[in-house]
N, C-alpha and C. Protein backbone atom coordinates (compact mmCIF):
# COMPACT_ATOMS: atom_id res chain seq x y z
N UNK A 1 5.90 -19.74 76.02
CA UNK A 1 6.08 -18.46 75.38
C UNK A 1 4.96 -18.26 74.35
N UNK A 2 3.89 -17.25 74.70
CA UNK A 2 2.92 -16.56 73.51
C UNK A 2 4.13 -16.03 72.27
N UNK A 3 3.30 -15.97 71.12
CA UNK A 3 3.99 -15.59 70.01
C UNK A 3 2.92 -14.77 69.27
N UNK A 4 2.45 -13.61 69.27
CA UNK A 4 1.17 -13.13 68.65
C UNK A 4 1.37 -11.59 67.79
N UNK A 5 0.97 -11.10 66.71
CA UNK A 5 0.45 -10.13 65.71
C UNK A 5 -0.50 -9.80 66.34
N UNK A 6 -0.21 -8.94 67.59
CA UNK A 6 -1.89 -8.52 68.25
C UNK A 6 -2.17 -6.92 67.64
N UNK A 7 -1.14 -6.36 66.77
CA UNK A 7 -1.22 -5.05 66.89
C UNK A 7 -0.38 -4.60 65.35
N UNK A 8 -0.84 -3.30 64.46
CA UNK A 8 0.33 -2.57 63.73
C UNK A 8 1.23 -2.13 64.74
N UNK A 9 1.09 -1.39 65.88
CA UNK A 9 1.52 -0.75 66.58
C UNK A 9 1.40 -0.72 68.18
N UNK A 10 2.67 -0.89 68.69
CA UNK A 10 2.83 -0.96 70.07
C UNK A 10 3.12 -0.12 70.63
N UNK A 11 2.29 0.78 71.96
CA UNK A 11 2.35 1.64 72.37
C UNK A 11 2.43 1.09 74.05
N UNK A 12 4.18 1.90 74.31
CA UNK A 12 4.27 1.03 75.69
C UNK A 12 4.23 2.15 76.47
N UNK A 13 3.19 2.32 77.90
CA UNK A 13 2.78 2.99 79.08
C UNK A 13 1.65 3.74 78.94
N UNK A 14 0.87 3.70 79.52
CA UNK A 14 -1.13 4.11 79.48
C UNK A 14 -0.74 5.42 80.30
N UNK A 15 0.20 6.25 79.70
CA UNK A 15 -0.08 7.80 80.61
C UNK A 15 -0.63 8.71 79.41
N UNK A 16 -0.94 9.73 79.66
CA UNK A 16 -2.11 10.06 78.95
C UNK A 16 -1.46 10.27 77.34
N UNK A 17 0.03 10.37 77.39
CA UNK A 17 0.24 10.43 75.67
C UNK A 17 0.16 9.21 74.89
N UNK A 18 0.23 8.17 76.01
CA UNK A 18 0.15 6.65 75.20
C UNK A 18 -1.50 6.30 74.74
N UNK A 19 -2.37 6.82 76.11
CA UNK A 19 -3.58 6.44 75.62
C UNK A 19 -4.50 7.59 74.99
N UNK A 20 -3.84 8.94 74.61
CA UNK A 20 -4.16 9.80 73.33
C UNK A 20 -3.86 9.34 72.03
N UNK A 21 -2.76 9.04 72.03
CA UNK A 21 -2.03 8.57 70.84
C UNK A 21 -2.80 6.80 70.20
N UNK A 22 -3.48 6.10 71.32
CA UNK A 22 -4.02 4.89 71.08
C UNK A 22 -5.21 5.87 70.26
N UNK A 23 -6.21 6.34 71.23
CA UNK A 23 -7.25 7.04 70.72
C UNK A 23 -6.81 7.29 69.58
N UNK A 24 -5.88 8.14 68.75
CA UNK A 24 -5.49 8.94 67.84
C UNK A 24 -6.17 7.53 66.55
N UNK A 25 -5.02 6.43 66.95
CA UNK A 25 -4.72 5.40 65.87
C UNK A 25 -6.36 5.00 66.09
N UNK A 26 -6.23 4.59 66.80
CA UNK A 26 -8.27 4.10 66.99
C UNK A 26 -8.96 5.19 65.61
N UNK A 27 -9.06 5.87 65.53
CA UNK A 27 -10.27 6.97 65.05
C UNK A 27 -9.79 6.68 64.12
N UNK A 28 -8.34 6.40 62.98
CA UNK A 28 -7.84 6.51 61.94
C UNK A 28 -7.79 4.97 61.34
N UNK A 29 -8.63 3.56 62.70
CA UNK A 29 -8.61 2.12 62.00
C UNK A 29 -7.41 1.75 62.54
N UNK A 30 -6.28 1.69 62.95
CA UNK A 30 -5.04 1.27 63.25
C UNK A 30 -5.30 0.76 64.27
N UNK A 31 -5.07 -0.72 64.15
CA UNK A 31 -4.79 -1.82 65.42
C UNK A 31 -3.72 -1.08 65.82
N UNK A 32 -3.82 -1.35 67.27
CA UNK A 32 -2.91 -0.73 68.23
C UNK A 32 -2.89 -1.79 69.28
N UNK A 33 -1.82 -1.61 70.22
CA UNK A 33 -1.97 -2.24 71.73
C UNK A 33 -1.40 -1.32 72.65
N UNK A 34 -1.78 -1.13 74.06
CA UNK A 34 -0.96 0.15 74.55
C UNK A 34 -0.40 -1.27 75.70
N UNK A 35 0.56 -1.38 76.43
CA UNK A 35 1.33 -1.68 77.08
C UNK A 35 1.53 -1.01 78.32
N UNK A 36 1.40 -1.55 79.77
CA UNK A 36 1.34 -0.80 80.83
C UNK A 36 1.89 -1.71 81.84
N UNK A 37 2.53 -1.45 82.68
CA UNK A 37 3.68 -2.39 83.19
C UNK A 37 1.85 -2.70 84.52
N UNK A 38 1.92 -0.96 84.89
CA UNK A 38 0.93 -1.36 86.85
C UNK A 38 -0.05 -2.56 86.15
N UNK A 39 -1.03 -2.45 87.06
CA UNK A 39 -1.78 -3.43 87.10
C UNK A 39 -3.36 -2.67 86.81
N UNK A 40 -3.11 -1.05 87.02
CA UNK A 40 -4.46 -0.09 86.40
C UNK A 40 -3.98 0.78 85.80
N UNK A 41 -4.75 2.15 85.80
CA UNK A 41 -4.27 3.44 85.04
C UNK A 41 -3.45 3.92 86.35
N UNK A 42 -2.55 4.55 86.49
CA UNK A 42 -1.66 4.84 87.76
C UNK A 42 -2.62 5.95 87.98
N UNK A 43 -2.71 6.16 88.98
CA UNK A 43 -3.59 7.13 89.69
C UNK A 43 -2.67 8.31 90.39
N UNK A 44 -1.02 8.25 90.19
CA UNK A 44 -0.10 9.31 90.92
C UNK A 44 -0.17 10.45 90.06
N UNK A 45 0.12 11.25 90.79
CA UNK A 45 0.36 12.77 90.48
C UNK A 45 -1.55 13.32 90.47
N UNK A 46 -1.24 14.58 90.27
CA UNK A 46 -2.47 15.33 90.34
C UNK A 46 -3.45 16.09 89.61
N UNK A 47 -2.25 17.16 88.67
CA UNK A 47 -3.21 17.95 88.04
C UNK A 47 -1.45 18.69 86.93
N UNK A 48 -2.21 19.05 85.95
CA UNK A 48 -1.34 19.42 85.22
C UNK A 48 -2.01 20.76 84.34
N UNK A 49 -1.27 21.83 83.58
CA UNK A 49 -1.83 22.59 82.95
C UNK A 49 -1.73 22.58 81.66
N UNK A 50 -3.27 22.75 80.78
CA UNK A 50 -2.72 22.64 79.52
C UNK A 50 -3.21 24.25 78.71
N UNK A 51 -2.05 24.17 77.68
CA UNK A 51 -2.26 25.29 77.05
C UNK A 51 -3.28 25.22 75.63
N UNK A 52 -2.93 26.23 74.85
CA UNK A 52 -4.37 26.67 73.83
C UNK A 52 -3.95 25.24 72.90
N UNK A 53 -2.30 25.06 72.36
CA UNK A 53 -2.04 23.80 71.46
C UNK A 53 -2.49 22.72 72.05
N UNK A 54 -2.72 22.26 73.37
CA UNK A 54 -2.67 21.07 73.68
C UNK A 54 -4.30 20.94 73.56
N UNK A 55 -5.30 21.53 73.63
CA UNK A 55 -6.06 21.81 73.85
C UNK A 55 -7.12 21.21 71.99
N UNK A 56 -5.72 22.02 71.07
CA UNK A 56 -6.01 21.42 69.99
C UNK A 56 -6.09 20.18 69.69
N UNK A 57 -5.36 19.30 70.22
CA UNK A 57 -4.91 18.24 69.70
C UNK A 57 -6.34 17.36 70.88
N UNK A 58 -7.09 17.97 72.30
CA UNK A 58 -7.79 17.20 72.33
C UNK A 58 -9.18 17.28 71.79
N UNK A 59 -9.29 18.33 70.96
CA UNK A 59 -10.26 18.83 69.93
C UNK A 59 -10.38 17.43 69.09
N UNK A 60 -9.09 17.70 68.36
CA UNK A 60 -9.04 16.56 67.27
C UNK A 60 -9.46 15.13 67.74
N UNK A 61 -9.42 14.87 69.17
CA UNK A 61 -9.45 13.48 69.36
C UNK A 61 -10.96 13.34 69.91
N UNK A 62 -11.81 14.74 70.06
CA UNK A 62 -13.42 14.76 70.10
C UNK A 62 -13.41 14.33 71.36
N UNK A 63 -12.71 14.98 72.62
CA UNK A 63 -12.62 14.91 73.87
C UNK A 63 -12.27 16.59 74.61
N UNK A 64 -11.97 17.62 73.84
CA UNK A 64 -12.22 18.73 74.44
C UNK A 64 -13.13 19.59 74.89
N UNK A 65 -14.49 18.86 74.61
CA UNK A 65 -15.60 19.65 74.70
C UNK A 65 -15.62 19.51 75.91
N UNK A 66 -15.44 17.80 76.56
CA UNK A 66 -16.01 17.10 77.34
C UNK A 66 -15.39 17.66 79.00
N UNK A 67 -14.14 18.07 78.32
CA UNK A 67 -12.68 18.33 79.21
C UNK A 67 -13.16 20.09 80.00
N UNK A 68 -13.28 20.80 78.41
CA UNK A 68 -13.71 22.04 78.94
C UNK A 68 -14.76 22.72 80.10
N UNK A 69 -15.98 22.05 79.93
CA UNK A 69 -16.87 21.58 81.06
C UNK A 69 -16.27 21.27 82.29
N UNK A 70 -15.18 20.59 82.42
CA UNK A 70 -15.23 20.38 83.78
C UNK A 70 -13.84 20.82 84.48
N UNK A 71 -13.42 21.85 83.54
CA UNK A 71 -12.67 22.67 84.30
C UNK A 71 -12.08 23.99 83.79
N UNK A 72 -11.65 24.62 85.07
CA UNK A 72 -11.70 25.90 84.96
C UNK A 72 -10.40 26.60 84.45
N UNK A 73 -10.54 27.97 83.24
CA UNK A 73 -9.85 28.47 83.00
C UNK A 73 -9.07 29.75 83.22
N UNK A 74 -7.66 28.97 83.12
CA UNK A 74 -6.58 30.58 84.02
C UNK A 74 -6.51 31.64 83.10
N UNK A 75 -6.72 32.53 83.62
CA UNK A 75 -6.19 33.99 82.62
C UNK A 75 -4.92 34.48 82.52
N UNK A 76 -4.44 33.81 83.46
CA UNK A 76 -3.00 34.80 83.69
C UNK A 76 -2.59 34.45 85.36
N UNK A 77 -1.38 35.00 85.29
CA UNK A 77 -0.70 35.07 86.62
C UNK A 77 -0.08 36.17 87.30
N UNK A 78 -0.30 36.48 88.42
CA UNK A 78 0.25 37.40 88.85
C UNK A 78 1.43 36.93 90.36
N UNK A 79 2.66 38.10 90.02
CA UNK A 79 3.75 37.70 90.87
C UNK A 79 3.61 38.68 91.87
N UNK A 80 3.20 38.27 92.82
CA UNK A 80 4.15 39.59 94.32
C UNK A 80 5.05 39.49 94.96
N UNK A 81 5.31 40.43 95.70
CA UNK A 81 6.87 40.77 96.18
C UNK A 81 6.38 40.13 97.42
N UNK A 82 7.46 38.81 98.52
CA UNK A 82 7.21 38.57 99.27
C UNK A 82 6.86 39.57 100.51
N UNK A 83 7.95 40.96 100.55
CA UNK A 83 8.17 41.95 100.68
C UNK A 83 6.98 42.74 101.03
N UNK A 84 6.60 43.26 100.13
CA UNK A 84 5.54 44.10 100.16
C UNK A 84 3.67 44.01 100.15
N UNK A 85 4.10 42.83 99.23
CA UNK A 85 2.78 42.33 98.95
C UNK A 85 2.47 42.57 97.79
N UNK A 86 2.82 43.58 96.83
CA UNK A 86 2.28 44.44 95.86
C UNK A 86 2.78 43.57 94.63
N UNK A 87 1.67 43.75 93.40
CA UNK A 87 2.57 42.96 92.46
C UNK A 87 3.49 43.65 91.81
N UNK A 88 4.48 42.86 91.39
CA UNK A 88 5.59 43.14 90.73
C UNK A 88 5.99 42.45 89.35
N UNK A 89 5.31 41.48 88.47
CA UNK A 89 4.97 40.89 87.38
C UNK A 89 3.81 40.33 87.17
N UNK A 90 3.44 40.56 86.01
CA UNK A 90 1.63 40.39 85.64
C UNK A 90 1.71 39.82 84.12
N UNK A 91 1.01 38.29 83.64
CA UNK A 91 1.38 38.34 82.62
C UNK A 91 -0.42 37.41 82.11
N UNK A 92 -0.56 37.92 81.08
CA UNK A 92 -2.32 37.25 80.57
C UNK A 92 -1.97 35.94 79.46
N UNK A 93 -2.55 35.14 80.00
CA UNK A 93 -2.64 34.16 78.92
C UNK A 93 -3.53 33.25 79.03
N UNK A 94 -4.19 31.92 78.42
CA UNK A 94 -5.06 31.22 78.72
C UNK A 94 -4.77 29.70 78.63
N UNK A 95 -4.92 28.86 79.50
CA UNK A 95 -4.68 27.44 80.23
C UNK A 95 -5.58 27.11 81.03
N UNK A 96 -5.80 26.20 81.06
CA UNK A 96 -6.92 25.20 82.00
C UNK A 96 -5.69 24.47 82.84
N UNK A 97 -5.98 24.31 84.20
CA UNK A 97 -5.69 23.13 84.79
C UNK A 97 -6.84 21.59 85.11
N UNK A 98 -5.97 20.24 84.94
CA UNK A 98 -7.04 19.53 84.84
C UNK A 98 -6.14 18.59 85.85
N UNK A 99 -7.11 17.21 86.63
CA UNK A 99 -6.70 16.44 87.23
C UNK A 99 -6.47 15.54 86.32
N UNK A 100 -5.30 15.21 86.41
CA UNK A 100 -4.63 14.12 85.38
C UNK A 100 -5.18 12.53 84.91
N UNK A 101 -6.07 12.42 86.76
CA UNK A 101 -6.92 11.25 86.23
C UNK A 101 -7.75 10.96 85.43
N UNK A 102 -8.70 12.43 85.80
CA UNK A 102 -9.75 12.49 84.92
C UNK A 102 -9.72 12.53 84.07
N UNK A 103 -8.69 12.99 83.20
CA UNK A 103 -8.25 12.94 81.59
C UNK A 103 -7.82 11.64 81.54
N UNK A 104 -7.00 11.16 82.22
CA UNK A 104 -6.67 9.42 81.79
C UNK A 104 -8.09 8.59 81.40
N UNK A 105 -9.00 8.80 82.33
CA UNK A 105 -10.08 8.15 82.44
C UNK A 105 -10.93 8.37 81.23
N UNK A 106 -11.35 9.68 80.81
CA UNK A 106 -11.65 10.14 79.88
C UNK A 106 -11.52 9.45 78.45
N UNK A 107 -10.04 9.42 78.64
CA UNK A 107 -9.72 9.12 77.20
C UNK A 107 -9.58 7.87 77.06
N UNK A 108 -8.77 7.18 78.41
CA UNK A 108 -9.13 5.44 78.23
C UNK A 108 -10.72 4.77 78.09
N UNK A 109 -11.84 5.79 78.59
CA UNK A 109 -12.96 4.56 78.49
C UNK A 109 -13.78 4.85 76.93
N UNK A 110 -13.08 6.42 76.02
CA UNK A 110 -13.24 6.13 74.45
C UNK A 110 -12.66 5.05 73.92
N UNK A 111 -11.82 3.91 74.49
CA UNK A 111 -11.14 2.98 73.52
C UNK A 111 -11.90 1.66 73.54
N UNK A 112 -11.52 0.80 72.45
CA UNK A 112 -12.38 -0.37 72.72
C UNK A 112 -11.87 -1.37 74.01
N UNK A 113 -12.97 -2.00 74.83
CA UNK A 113 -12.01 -2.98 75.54
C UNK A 113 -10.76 -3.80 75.21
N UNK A 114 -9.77 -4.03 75.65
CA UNK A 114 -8.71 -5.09 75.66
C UNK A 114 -7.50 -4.31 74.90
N UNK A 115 -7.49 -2.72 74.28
CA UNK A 115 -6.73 -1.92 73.95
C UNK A 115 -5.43 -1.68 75.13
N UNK A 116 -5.77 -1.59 76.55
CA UNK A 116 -4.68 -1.35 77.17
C UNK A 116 -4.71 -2.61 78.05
N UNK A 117 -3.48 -3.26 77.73
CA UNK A 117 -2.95 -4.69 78.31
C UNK A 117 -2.15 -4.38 79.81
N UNK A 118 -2.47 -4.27 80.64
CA UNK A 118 -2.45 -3.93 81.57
C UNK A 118 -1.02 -5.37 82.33
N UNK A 119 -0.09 -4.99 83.54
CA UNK A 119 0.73 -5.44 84.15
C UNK A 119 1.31 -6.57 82.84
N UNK A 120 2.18 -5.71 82.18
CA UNK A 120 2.82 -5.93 80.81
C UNK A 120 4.06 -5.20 81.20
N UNK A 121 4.78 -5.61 81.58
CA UNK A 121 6.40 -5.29 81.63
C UNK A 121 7.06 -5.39 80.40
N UNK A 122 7.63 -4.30 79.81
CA UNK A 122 8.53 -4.66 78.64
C UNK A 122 9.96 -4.70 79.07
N UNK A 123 10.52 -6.16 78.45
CA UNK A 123 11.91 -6.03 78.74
C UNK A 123 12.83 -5.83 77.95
N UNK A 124 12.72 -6.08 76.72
CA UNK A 124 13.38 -5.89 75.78
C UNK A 124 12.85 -5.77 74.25
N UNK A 125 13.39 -5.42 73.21
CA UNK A 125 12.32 -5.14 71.75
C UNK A 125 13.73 -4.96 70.57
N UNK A 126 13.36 -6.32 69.56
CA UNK A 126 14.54 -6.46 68.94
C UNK A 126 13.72 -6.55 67.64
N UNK A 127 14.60 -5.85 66.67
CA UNK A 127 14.06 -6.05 65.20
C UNK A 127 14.46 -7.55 64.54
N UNK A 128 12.93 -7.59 63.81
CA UNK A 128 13.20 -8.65 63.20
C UNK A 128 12.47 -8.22 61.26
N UNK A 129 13.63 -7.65 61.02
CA UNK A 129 13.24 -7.38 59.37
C UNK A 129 12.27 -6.21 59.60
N UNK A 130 11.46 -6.19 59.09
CA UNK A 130 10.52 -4.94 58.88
C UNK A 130 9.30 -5.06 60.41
N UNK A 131 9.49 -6.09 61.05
CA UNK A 131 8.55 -6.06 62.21
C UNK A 131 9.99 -5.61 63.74
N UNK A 132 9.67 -5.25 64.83
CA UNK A 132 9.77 -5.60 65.65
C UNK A 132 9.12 -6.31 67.03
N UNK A 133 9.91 -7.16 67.82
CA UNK A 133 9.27 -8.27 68.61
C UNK A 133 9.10 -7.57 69.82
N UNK A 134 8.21 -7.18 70.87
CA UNK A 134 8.45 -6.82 71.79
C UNK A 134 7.97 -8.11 73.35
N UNK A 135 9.27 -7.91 74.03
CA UNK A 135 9.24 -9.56 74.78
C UNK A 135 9.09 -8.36 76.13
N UNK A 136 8.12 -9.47 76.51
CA UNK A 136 7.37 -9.30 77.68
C UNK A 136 8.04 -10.04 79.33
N UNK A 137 7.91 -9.46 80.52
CA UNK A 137 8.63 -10.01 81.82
C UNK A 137 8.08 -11.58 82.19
N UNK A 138 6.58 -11.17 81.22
CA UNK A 138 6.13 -12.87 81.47
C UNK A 138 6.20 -14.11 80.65
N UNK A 139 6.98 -13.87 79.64
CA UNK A 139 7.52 -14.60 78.11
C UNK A 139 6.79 -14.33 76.90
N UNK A 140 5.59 -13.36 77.19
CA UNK A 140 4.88 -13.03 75.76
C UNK A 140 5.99 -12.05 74.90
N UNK A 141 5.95 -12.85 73.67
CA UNK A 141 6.59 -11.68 72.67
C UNK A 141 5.30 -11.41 71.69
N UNK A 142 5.35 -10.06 71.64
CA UNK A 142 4.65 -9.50 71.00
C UNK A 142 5.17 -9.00 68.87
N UNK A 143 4.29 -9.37 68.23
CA UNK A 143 4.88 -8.70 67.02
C UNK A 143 4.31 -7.27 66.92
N UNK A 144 4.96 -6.07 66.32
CA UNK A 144 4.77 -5.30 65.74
C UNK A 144 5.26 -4.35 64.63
N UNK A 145 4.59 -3.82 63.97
CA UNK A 145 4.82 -3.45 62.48
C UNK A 145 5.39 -1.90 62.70
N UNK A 146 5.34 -1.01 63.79
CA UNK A 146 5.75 0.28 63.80
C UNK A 146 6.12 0.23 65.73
N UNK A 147 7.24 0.75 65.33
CA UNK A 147 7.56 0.73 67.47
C UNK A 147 7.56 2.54 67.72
């Protein structure tokens, strides 16, 4: 059984809020560890849409410039009548859709190496006083100071 203080903070699953949120603590000095059961960045699913807030928050993390470039933005949507063809709701707003990898990728290769611990199963996470332990499928317990 490992016994290690690898981190203030344990961040368990590398989908893109775990490894934004690593980024986040990164830029602000905060040891971190992100925790990821697969064995890479999961590569499922496809593409997702983000709006003007989300957009903020990848401003702040000095990855929206990078994001904006490489994809394209919706204005709006329009509904037609299966019926007729003609539209029948019209509404304007602004969102990007992005492939989910490419943002994973993005934002995981700003971090330093050995940040996301990769085929890390968490099984359980018990307080101990002001730390909690987080125990691993392979007997590593991990310490950390914020869960």
């Amino acid at each position: 059984m490992e016994v290690g203080a690898e981190a203030q903070v344990v961040i368990v699953g590398a989908g893109i809020a775990g490894i934004a949120t690593s980024l986040g603590l990164h830029r602000l000095g905060i040891r971190r560890l992100v925790l990821e059961s697969s064995d890479s960045l999961r590569t499922t699913g496809f593409a997702f849409s983000t709006w003007t807030n989300a957009w903020k928050a990848l401003d702040a993390l000095a990855i929206g410039d990078t994001l904006h470039r490489q994809h394209e933005t919706l204005h709006g949507n329009v509904t037609s009548s299966t019926i007729s063809g003609l539209p029948i709701f019209e509404i304007s707003f602004k969102a990007r859709g992005k492939n989910s990898m490419c943002e994973k990728e993005l934002v995981a290769n700003e971090l330093p190496s050995g940040t996301i611990r990769f085929s890390s199963k968490v099984v359980s996470i018990d307080k101990l006083g002001y730390f909690k332990l987080v125990h691993l499928a392979d007997g590593t317990i991990l310490e950390a100071k914020v869960d």
